[in-house]
C-alpha atoms as a PDB file:
ATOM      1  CA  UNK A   1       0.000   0.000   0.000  1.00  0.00           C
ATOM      2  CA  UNK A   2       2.400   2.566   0.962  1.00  0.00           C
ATOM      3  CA  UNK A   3       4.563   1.756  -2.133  1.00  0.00           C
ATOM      4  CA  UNK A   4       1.837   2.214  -4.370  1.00  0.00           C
ATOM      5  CA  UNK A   5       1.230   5.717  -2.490  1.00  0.00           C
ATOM      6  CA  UNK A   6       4.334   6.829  -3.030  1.00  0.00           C
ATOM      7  CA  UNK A   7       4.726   5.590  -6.407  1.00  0.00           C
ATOM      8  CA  UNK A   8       1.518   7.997  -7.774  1.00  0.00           C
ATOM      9  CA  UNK A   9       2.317  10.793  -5.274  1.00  0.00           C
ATOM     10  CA  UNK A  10       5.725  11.309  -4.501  1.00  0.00           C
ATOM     11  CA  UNK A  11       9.367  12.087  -6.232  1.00  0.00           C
ATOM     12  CA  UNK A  12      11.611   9.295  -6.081  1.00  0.00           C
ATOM     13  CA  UNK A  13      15.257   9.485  -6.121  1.00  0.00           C
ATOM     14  CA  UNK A  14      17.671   7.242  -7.218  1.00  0.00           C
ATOM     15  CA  UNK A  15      18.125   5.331  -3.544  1.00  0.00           C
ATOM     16  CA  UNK A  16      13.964   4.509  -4.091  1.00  0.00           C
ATOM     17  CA  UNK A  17      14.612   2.210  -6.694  1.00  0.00           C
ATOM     18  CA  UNK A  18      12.428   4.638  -8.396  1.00  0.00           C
ATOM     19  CA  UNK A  19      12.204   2.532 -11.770  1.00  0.00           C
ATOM     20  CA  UNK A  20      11.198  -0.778  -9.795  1.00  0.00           C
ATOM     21  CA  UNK A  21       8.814   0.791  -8.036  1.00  0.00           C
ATOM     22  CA  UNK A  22       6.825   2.543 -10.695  1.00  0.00           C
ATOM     23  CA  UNK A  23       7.253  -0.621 -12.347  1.00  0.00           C
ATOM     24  CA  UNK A  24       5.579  -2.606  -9.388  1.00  0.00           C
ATOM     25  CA  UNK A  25       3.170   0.263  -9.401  1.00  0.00           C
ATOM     26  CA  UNK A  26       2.026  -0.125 -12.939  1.00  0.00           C
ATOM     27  CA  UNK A  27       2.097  -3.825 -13.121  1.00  0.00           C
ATOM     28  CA  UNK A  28      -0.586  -3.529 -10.415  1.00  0.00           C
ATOM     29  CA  UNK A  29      -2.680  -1.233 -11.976  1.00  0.00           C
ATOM     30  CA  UNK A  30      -3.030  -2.509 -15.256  1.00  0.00           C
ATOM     31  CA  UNK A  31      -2.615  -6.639 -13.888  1.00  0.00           C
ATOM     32  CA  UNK A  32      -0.161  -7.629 -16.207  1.00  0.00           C
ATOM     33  CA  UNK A  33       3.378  -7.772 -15.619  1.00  0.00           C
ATOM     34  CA  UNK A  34       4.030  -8.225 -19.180  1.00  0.00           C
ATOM     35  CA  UNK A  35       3.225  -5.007 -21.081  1.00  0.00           C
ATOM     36  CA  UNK A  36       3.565  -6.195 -24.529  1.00  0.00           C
ATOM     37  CA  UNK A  37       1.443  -8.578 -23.847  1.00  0.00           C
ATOM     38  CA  UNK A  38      -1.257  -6.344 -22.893  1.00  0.00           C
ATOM     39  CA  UNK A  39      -0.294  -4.148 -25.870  1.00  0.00           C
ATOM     40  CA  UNK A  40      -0.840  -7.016 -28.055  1.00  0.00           C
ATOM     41  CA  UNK A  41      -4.258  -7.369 -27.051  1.00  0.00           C
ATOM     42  CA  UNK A  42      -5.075  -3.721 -26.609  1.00  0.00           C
ATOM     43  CA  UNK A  43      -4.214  -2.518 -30.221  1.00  0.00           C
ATOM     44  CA  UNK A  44      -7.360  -5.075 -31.449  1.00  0.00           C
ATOM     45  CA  UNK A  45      -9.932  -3.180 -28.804  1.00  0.00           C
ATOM     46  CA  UNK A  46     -11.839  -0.941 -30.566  1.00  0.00           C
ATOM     47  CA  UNK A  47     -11.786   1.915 -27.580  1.00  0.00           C
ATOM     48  CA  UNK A  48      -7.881   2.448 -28.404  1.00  0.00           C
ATOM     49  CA  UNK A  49      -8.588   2.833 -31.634  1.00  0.00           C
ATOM     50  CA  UNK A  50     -11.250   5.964 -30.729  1.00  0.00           C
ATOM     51  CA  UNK A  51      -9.003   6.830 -28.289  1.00  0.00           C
ATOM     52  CA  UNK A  52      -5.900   6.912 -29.879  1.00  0.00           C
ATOM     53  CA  UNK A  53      -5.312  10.016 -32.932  1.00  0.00           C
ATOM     54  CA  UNK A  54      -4.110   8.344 -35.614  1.00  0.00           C
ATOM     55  CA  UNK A  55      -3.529   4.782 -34.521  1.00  0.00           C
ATOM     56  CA  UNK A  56      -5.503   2.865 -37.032  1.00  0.00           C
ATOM     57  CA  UNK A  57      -3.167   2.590 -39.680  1.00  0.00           C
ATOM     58  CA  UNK A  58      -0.840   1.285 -36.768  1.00  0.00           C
ATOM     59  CA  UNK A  59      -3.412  -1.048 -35.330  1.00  0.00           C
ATOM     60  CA  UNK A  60      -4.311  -3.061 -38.167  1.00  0.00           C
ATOM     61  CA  UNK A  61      -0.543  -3.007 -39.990  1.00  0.00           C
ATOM     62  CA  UNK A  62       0.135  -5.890 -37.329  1.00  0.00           C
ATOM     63  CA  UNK A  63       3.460  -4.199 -36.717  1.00  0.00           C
ATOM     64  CA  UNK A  64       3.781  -4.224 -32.920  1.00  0.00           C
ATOM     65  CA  UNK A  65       6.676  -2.041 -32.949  1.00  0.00           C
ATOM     66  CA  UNK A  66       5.199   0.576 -34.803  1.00  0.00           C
ATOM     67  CA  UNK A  67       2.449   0.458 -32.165  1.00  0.00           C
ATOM     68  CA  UNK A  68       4.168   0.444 -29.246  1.00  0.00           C
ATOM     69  CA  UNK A  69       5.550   3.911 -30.101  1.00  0.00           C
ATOM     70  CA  UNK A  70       1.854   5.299 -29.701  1.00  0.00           C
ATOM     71  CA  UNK A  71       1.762   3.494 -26.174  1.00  0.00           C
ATOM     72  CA  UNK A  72       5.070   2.585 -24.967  1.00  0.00           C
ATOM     73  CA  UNK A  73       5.074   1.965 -21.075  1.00  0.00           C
ATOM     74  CA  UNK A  74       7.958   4.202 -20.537  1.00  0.00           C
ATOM     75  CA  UNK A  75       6.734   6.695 -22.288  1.00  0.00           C
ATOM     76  CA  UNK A  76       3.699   6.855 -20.288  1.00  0.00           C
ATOM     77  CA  UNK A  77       6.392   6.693 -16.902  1.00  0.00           C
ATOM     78  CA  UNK A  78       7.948   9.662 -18.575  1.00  0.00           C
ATOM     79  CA  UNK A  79       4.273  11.920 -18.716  1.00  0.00           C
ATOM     80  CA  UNK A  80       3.883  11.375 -15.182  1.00  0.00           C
ATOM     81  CA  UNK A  81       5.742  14.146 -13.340  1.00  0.00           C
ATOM     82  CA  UNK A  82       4.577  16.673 -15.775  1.00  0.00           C
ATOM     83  CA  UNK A  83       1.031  15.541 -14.921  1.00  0.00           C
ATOM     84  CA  UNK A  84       1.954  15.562 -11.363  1.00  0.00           C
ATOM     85  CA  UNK A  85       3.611  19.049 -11.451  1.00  0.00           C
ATOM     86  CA  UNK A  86       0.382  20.688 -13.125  1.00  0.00           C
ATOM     87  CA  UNK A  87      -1.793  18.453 -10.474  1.00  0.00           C
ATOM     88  CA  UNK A  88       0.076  19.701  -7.477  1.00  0.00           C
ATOM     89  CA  UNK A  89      -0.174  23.515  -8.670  1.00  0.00           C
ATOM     90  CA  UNK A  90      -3.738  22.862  -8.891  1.00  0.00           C
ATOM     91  CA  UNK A  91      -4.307  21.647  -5.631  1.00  0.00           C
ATOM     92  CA  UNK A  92      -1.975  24.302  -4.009  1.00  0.00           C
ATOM     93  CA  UNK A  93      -4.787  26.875  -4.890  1.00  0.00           C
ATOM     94  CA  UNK A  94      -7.127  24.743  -3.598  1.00  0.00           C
ATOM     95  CA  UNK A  95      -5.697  25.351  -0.171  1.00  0.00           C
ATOM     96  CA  UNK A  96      -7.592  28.697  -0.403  1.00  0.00           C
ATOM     97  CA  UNK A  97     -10.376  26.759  -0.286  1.00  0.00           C
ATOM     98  CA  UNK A  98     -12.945  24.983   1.728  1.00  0.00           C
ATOM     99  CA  UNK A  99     -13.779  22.105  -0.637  1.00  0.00           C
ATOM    100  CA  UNK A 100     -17.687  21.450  -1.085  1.00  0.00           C
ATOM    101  CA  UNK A 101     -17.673  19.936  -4.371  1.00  0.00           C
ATOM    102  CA  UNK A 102     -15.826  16.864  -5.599  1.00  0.00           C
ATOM    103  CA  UNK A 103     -15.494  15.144  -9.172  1.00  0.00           C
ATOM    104  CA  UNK A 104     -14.351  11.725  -9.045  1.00  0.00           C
ATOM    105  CA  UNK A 105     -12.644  10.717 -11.838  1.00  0.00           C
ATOM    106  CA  UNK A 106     -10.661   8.026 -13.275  1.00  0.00           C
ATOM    107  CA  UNK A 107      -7.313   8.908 -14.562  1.00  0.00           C
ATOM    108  CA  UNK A 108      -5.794  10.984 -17.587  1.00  0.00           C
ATOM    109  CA  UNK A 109      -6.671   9.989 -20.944  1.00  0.00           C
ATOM    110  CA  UNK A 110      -3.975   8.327 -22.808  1.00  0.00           C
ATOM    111  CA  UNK A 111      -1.540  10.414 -25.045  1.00  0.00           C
ATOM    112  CA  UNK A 112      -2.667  11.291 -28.894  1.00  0.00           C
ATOM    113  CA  UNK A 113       0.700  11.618 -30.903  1.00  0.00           C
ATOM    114  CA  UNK A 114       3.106  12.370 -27.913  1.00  0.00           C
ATOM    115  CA  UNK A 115       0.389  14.589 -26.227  1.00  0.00           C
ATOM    116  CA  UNK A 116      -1.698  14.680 -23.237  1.00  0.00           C
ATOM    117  CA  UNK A 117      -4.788  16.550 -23.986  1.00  0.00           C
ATOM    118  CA  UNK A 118      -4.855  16.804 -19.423  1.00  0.00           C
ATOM    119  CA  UNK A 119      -8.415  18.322 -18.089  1.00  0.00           C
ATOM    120  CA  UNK A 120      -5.241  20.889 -16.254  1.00  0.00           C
ATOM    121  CA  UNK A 121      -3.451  21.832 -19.262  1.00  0.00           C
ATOM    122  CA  UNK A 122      -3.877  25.416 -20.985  1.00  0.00           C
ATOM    123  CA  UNK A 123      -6.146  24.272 -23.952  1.00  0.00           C
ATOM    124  CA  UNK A 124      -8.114  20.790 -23.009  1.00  0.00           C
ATOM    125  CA  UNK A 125     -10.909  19.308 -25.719  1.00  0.00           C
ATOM    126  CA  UNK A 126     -13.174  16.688 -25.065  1.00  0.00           C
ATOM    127  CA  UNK A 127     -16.691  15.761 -22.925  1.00  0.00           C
ATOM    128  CA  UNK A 128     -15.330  16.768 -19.818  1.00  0.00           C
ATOM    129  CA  UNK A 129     -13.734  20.496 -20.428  1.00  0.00           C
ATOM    130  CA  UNK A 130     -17.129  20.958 -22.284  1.00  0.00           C
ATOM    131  CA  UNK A 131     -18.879  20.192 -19.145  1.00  0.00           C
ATOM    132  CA  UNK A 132     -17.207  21.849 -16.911  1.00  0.00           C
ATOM    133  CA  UNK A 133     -17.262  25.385 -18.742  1.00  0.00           C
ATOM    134  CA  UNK A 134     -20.755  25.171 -18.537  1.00  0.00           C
ATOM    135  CA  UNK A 135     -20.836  25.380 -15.264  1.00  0.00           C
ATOM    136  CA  UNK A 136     -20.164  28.604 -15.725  1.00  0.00           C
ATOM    137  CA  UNK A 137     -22.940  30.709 -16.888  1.00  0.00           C
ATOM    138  CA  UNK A 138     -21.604  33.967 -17.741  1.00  0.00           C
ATOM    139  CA  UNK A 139     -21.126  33.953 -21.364  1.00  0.00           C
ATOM    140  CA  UNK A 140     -17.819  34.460 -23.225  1.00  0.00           C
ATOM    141  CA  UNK A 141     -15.645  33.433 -20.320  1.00  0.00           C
ATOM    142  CA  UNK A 142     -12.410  32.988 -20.852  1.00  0.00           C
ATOM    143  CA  UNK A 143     -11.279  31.409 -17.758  1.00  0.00           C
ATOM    144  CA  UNK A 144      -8.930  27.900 -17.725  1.00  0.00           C
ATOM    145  CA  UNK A 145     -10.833  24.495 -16.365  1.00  0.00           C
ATOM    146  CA  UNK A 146      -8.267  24.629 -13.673  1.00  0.00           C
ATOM    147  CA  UNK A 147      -9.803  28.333 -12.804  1.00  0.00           C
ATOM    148  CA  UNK A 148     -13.239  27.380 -12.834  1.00  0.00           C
ATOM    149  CA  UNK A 149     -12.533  24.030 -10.491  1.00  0.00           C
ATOM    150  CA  UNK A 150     -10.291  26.556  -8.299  1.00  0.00           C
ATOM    151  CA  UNK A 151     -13.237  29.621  -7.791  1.00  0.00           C
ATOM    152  CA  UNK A 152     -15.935  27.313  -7.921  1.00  0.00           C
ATOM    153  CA  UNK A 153     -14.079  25.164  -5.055  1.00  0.00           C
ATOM    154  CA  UNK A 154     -13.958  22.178  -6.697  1.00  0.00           C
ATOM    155  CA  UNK A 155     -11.331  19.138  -6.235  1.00  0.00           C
ATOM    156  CA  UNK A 156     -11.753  16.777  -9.502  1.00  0.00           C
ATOM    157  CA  UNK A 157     -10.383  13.958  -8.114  1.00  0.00           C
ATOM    158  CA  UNK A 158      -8.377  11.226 -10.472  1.00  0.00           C
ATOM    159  CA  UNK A 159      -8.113   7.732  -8.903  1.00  0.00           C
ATOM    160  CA  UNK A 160      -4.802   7.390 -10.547  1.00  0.00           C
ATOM    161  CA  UNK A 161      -2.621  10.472 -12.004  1.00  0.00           C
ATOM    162  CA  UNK A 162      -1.321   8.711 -14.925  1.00  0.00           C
ATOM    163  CA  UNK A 163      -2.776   7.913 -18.238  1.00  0.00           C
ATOM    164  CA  UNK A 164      -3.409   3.455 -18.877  1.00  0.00           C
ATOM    165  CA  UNK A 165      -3.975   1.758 -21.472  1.00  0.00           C
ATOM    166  CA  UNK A 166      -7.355   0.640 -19.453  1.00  0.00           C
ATOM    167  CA  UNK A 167      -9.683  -1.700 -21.456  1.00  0.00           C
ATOM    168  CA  UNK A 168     -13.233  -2.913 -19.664  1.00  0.00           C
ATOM    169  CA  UNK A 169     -11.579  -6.428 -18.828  1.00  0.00           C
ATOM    170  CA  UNK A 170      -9.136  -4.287 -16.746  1.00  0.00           C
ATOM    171  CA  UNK A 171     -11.303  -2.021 -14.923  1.00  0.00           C
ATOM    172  CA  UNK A 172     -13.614  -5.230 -14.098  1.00  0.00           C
ATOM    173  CA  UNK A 173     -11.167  -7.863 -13.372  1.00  0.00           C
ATOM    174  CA  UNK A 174      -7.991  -5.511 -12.035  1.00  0.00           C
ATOM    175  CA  UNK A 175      -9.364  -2.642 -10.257  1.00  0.00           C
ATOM    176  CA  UNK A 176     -12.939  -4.108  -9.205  1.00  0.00           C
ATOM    177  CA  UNK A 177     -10.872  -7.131  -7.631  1.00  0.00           C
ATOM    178  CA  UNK A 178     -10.276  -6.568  -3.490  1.00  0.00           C
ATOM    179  CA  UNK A 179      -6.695  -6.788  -2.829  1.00  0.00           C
ATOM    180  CA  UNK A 180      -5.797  -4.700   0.234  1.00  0.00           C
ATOM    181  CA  UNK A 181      -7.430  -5.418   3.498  1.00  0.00           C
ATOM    182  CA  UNK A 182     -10.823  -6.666   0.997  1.00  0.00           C
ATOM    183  CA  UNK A 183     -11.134  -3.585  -1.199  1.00  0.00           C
ATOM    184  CA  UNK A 184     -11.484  -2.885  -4.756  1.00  0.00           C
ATOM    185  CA  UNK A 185      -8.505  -1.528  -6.417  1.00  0.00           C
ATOM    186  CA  UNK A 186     -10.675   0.884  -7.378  1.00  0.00           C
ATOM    187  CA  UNK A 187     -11.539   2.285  -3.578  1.00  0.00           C
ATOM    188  CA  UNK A 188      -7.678   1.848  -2.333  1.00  0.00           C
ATOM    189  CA  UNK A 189      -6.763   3.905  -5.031  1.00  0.00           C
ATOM    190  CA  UNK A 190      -9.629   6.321  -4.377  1.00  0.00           C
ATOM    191  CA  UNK A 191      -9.139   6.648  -0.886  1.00  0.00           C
ATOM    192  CA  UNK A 192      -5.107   7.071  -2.011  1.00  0.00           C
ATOM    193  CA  UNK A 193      -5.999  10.275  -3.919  1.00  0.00           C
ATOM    194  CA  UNK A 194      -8.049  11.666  -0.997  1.00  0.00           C
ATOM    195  CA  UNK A 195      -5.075  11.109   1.883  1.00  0.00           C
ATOM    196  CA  UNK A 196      -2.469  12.840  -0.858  1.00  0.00           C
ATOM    197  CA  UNK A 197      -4.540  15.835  -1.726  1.00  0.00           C
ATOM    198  CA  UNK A 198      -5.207  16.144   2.860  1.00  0.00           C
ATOM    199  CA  UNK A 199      -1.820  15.646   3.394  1.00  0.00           C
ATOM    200  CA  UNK A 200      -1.173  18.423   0.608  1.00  0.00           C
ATOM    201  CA  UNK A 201      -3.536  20.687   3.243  1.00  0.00           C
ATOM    202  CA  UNK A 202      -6.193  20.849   0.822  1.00  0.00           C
ATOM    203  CA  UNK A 203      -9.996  21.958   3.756  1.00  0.00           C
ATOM    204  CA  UNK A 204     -13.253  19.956   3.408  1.00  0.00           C
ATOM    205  CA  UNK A 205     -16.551  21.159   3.719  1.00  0.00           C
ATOM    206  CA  UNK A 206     -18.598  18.802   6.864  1.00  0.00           C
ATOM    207  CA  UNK A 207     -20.223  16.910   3.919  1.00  0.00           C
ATOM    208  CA  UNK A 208     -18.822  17.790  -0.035  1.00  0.00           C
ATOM    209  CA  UNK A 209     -21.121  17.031  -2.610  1.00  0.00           C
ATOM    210  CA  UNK A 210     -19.762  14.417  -4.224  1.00  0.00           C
ATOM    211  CA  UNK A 211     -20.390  13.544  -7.956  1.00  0.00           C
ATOM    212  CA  UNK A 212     -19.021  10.548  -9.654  1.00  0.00           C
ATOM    213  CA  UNK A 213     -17.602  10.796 -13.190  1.00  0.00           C
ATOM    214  CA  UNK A 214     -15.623   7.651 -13.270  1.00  0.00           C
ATOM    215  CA  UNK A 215     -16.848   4.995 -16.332  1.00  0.00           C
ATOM    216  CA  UNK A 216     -19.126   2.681 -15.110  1.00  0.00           C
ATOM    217  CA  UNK A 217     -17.311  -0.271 -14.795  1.00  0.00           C
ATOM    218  CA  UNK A 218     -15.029   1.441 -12.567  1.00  0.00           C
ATOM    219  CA  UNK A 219     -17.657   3.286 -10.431  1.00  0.00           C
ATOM    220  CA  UNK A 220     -19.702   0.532 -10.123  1.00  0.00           C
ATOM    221  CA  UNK A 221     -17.192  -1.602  -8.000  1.00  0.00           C
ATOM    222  CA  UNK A 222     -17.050   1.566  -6.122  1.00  0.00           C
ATOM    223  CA  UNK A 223     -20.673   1.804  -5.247  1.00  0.00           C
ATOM    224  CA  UNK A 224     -20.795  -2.033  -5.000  1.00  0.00           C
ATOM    225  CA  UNK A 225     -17.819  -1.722  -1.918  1.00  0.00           C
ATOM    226  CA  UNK A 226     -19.943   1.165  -0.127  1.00  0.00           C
ATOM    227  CA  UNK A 227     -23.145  -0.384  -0.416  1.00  0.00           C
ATOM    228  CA  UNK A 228     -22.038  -3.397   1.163  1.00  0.00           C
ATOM    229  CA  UNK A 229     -19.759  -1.460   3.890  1.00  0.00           C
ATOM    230  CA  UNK A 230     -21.918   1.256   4.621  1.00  0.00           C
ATOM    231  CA  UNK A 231     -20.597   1.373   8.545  1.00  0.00           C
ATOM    232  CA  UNK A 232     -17.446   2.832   6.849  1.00  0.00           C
ATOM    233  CA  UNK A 233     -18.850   5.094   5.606  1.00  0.00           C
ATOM    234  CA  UNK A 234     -18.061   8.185   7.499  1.00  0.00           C
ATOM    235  CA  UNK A 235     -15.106   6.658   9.190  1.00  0.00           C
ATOM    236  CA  UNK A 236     -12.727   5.996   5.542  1.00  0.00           C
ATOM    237  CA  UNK A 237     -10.930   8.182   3.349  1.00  0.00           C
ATOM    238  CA  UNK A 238      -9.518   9.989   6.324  1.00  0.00           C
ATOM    239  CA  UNK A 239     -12.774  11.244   7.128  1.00  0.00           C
ATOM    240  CA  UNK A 240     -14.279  12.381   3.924  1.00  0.00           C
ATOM    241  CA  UNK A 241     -17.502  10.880   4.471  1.00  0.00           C
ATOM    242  CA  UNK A 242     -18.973   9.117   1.284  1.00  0.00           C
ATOM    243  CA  UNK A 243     -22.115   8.689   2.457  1.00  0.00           C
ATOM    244  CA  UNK A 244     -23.363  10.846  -0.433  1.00  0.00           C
ATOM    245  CA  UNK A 245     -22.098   8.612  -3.047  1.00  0.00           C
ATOM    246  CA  UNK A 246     -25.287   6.172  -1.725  1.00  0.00           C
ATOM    247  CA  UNK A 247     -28.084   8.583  -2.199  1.00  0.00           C
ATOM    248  CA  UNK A 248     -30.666   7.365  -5.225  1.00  0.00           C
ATOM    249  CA  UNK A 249     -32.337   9.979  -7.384  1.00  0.00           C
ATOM    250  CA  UNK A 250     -36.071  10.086  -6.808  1.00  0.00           C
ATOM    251  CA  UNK A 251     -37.480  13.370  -8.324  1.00  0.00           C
ATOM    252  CA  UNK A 252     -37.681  13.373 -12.119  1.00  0.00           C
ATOM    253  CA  UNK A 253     -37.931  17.668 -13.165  1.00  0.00           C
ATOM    254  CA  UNK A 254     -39.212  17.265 -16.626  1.00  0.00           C
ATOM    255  CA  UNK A 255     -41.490  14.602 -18.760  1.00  0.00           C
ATOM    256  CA  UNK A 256     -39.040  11.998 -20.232  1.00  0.00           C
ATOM    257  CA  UNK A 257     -35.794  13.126 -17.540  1.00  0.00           C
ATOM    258  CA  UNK A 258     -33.799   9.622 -17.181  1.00  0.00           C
ATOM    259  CA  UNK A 259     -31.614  10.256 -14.189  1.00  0.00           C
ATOM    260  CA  UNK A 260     -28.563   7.316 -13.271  1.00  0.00           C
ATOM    261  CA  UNK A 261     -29.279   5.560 -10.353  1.00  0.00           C
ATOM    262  CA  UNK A 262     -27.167   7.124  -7.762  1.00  0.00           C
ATOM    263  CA  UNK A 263     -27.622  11.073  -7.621  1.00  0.00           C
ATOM    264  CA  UNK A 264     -23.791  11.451  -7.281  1.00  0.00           C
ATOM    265  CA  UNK A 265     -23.483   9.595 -11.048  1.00  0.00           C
ATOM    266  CA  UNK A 266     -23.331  12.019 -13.917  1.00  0.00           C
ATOM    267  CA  UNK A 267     -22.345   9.863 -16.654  1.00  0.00           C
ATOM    268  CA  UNK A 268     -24.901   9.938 -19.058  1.00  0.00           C
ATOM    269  CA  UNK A 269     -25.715   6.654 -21.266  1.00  0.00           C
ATOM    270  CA  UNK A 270     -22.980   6.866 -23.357  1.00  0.00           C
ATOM    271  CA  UNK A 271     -20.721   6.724 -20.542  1.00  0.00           C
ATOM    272  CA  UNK A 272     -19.726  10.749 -21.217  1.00  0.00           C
ATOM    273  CA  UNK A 273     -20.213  13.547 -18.143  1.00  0.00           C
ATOM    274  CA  UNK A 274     -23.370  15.163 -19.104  1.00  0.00           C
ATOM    275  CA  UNK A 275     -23.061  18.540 -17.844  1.00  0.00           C
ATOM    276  CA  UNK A 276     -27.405  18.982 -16.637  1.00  0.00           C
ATOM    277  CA  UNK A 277     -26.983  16.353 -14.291  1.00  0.00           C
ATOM    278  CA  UNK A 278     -23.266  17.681 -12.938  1.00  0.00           C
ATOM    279  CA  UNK A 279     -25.126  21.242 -12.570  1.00  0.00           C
ATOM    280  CA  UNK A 280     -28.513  19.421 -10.785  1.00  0.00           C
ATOM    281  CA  UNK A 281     -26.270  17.892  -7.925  1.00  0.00           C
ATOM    282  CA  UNK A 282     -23.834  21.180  -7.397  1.00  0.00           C
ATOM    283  CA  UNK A 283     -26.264  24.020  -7.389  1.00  0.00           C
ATOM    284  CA  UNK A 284     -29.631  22.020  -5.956  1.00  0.00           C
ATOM    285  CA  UNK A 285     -28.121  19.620  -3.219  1.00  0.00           C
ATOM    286  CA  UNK A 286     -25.834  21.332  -1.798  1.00  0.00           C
END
């Protein structure tokens, strides 16, 4: 446990073995010591081929080589303290803060051509920048994701700060297995990223809102853990009580509203944030 912690949060030197470790770290996370392997079976999944700018050509040339050069696992060791620097300058504004409002996430999404298009970088595209801005209602803002999180006071959470090649197989049979003291990969990891942003000094609210915008194979092993262990529930994650995560939607606002389950899930059916039901649980339960 602790060397996974300070694999995903802290620098290692030289005298940490830091290449084992990460290593160690990434072999668990992914479940597969052998990475070629994996890459042999992920380049015929048709979510790295969405994912991925560029990589059908690769994909179906059968050149592995070629292929590994989109997702190399050293490569992806190499983006992690530059997502880790941006990350920690994000959460050392949050220290401003008293944190009310909390995105769970899953992790950065894997590199197109070289490049991490990060939810903290200058410029980010995709579902979830898109959602977030519109939390904002003034229009023409100009202001960065990471300004919005910051003056809106809230901590998007990833479960792990580096991008995976993660395929539904993984999330179900890697980080939905218990390990650690009975848990889900997925909750170690989750409480993980709660203790590192607490012991960065980062406030909390009594009880955050808490919305969950991890894919649902990953988030469902989460909600599976807490419904099971609900005497934890305010006792875990250093405090941070969850018990939010547990409450079920029961008022529909308009003919023909389909709402998830859980009121903290704002995935929408195709498994993308939908942006309505992120605004419905910040500015109506709070």
């Amino acid at each position: 446990m602790e060397d996974l912690y300070s694999a995903l949060y802290e620098p290692l030197d030289s005298t940490d073995n830091p290449n084992e470790k990460r290593e160690r770290c990434l072999s668990l996370l992914i479940g597969n010591n052998d990475l070629k392997e994996l890459l042999s079976k992920y380049e015929t999944e048709q979510d790295a081929i969405d994912i991925i700018e560029g990589v059908e050509t690769k994909a179906h040339s059968n050149n592995t080589a070629e292929f590994e050069e989109v997702i190399n696992f050293w490569k992806l060791k190499d983006f992690w303290e530059g997502l880790n620097r941006l990350y920690c300058n994000y959460i050392e504004r949050l220290k401003n803060k008293t944190i009310d409002k909390i995105i769970i996430y899953e992790a950065p999404p894997m590199p197109k051509e070289g490049k991490i298009n990060y939810l903290l970088h200058e410029n980010p595209k995709g579902a979830w920048s898109d959602c977030i801005k519109k939390l904002v209602d003034k229009k023409g803002h100009k202001d960065s994701i990471e300004d919005i999180l910051v003056n809106s006071g809230i901590l998007f959470l990833d479960l792990c700060t580096l991008p995976l090649p993660l395929t539904s197989l993984i999330r179900k049979d890697v980080w939905g297995k218990c390990i650690f003291d009975s848990k889900p990969l997925s909750v170690i990891l989750l409480e993980l990223a709660f203790r590192h942003v607490i012991e960065k000094g980062v406030r909390f609210a009594e009880k955050p809102i808490i919305a969950m915008g991890a894919p649902s194979v990953t988030s469902q092993s989460i909600y599976l853990y807490y419904a099971n262990n609900k005497s934890e529930l305010s006792e875990n994650c250093l405090k941070i009580n969850l018990s939010k995560l547990m409450e079920t939607n029961h008022k529909y606002e308009k003919e023909g509203q389909i709402l998830p389950l859980y009121r903290s899930n704002i995935l929408s059916g195709n498994n993308y944030p939908n942006s309505d039901l992120l605004k419905r649980i910040f500015n109506k339960h709070a």
